[in-house]
Protein backbone atom coordinates (compact mmCIF):
# COMPACT_ATOMS: atom_id res chain seq x y z
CA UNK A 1 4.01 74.62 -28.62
CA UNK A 2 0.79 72.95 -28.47
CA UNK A 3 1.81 70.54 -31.83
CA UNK A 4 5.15 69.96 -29.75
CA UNK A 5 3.09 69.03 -26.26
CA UNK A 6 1.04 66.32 -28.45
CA UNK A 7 3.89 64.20 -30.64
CA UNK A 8 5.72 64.35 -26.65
CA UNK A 9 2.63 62.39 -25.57
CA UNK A 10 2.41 60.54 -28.41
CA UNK A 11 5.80 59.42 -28.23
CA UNK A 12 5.62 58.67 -24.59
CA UNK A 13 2.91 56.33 -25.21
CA UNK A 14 4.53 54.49 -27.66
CA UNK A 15 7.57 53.97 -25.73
CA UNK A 16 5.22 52.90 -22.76
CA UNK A 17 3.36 50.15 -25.28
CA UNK A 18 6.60 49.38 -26.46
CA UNK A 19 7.84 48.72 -23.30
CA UNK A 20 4.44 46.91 -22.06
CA UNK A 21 4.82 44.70 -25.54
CA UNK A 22 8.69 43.78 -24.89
CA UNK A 23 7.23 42.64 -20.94
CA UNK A 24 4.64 40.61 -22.35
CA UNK A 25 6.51 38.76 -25.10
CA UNK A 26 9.49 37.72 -22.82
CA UNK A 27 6.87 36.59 -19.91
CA UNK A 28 5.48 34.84 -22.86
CA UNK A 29 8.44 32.97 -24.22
CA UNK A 30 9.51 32.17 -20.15
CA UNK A 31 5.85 30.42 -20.09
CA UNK A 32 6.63 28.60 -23.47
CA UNK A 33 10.22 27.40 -22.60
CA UNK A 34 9.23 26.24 -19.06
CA UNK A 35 6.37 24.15 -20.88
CA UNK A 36 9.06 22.37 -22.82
CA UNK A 37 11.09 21.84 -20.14
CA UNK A 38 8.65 20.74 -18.52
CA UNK A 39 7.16 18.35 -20.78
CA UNK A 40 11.09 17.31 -21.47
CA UNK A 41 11.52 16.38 -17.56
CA UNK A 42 8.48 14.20 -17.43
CA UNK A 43 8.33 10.52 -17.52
CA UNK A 44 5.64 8.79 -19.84
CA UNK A 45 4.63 5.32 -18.11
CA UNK A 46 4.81 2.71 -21.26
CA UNK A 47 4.22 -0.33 -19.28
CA UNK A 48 2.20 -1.58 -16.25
CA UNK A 49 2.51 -4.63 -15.15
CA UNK A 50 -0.01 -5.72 -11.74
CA UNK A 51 2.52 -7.26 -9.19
CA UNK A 52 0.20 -10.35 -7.91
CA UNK A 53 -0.18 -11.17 -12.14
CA UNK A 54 3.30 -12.20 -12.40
CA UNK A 55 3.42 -16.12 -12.53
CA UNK A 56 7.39 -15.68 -14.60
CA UNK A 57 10.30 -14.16 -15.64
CA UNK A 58 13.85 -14.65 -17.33
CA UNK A 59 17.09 -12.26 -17.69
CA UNK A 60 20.27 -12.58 -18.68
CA UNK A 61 23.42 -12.56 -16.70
CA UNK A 62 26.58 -12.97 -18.17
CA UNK A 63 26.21 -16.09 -20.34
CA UNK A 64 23.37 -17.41 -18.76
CA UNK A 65 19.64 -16.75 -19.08
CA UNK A 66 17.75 -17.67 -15.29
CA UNK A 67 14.28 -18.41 -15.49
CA UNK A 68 11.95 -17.98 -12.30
CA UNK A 69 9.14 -19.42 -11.75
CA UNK A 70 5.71 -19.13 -9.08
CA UNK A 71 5.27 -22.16 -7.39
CA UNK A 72 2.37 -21.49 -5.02
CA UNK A 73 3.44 -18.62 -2.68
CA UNK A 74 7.56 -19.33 -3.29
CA UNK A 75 9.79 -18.32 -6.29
CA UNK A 76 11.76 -21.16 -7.98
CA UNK A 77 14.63 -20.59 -10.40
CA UNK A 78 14.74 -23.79 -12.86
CA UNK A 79 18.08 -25.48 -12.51
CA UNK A 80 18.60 -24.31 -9.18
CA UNK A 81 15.22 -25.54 -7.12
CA UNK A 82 17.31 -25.89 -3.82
CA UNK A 83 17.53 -22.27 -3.46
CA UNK A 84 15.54 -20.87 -0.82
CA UNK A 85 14.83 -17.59 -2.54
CA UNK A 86 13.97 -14.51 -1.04
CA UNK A 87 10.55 -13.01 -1.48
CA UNK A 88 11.35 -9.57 -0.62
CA UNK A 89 14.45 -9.81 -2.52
CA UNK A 90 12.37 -11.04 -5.49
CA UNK A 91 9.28 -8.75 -5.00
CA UNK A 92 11.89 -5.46 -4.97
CA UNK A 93 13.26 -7.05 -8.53
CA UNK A 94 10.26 -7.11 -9.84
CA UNK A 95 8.89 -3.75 -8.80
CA UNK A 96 11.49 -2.30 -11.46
CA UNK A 97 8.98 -3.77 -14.54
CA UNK A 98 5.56 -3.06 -12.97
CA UNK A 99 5.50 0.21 -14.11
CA UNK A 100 8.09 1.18 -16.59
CA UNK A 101 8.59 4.94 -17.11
CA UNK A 102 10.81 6.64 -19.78
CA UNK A 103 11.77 10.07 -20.35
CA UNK A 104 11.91 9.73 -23.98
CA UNK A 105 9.54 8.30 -26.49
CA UNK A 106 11.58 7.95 -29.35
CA UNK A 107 8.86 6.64 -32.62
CA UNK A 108 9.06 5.82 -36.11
CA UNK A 109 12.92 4.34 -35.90
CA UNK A 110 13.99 2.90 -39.24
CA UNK A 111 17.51 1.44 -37.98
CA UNK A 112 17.40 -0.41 -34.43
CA UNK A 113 20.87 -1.30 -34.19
CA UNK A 114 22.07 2.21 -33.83
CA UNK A 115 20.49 1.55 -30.75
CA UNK A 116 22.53 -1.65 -29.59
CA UNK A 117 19.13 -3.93 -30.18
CA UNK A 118 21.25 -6.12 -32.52
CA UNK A 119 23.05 -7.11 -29.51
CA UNK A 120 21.10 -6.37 -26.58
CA UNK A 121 22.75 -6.31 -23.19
CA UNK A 122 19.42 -8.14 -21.75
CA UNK A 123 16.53 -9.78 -22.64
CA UNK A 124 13.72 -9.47 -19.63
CA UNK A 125 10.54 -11.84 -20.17
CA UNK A 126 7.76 -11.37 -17.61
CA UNK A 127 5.02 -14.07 -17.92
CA UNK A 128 1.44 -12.91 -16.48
CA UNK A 129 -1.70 -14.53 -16.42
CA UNK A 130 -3.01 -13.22 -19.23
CA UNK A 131 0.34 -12.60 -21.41
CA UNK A 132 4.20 -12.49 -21.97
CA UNK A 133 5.80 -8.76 -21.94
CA UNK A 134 9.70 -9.03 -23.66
CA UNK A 135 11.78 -5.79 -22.33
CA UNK A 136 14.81 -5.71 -24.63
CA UNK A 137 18.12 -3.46 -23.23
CA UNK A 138 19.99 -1.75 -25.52
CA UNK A 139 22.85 0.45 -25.71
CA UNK A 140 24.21 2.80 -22.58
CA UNK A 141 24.07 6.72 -23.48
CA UNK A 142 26.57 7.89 -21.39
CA UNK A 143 25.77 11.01 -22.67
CA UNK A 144 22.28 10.90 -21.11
CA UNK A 145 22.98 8.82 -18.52
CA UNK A 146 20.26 6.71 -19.87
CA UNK A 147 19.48 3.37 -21.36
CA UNK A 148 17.68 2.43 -24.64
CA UNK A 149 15.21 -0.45 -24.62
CA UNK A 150 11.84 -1.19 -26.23
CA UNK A 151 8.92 -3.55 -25.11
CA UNK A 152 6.86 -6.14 -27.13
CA UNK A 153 4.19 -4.00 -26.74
CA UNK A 154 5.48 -1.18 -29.24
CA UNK A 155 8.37 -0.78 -31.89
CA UNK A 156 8.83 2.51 -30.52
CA UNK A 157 12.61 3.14 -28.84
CA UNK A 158 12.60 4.50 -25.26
CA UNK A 159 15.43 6.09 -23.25
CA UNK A 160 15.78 6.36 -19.86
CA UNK A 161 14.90 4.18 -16.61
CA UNK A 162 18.20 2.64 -15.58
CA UNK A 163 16.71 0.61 -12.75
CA UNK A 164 15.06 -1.56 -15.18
CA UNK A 165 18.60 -2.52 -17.24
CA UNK A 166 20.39 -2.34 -14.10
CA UNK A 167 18.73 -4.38 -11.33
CA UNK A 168 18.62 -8.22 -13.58
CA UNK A 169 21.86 -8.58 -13.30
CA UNK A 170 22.64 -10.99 -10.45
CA UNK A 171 22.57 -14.65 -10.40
CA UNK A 172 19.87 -16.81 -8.20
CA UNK A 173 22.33 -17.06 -5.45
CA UNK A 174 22.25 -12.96 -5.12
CA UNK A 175 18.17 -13.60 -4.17
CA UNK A 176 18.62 -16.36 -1.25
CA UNK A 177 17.02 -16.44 1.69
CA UNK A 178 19.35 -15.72 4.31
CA UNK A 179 19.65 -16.34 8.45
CA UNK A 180 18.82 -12.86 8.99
CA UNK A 181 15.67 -12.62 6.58
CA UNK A 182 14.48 -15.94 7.82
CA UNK A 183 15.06 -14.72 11.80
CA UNK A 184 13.49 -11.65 10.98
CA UNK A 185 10.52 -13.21 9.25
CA UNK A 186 10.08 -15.91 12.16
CA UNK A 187 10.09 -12.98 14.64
CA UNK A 188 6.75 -11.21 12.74
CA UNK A 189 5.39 -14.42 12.64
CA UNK A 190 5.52 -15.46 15.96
């Protein structure tokens, strides 16, 4: 009875450490697959660019490329210097490439068309002070709900960031000062 009592706690201690092990490697593999997701979720910053550095940028809209210009404290678009352009207007465009975040990092790509770069639905330039950052759109993942683009900075493929495809899109008229902006900015003023 006594040999009997013994392999019965024996075998309820196993089960127990069975148990305890089968806790412990699921609460380990929830850790490990939240850490994934986790690191999946979050956005890598590939580009900063300091607001008050900008002196210049170009996009393409349609057919045409627009170039902007600083000219002292006002923006200038070349071929069409008798628009009053919007500063805020301007300033909220260019917030999309100041700091450029993507949730992929895709590195080592062999074939960049596969990516739409042969044809690229933009081309953004952003002049600085001290240099010229190219942003070059891709192809749409619809899939993802993302863009593909790469910088002059790195051949590496990022996806992701839609804002910074989307918003240069519009032509210099779409950034004019208008009545109310100027009214509004003559009321702080005075």
């Amino acid at each position: 009875m006594k040999k009997q009592k013994i392999q019965l706690v024996i075998m309820i201690v196993l089960i127990v450490f069975c148990a305890l092990a089968c806790v412990m490697l699921n609460r380990y593999s929830q850790k490990k697959q939240e850490e994934e997701l986790g690191d999946a979720a979050a956005s890598e910053t590939i580009c900063q660019i300091a607001a008050e550095d900008i002196q210049g940028f170009s996009y393409k809209a349609g057919d045409e490329t627009y170039s902007y210009r600083k000219d002292g404290d006002q923006w200038v678009c070349e071929g069409y210097e008798g628009l009053d352009l919007s500063e805020a207007q301007i300033t909220a465009l260019l917030s999309n490439v100041t700091a450029i975040e993507c949730d992929e990092v895709l590195k080592d790509v062999e074939d960049y068309s596969q990516f739409g770069f042969d044809e690229p639905s933009n081309v953004i330039t952003v002049v600085t002070n001290d240099e010229t950052i190219t942003i070059t759109i891709g192809n749409y993942n619809s899939t993802a709900y993302c863009y593909y683009y790469m910088t002059s900075l790195s051949e590496d493929v990022y996806a992701g960031n839609a804002a910074v495809c989307t918003s240069f899109m519009q032509t210099p008229d779409y950034y004019q000062e208008t009545e109310t902006e100027t009214g509004v900015s003559e009321n702080v003023t005075n």
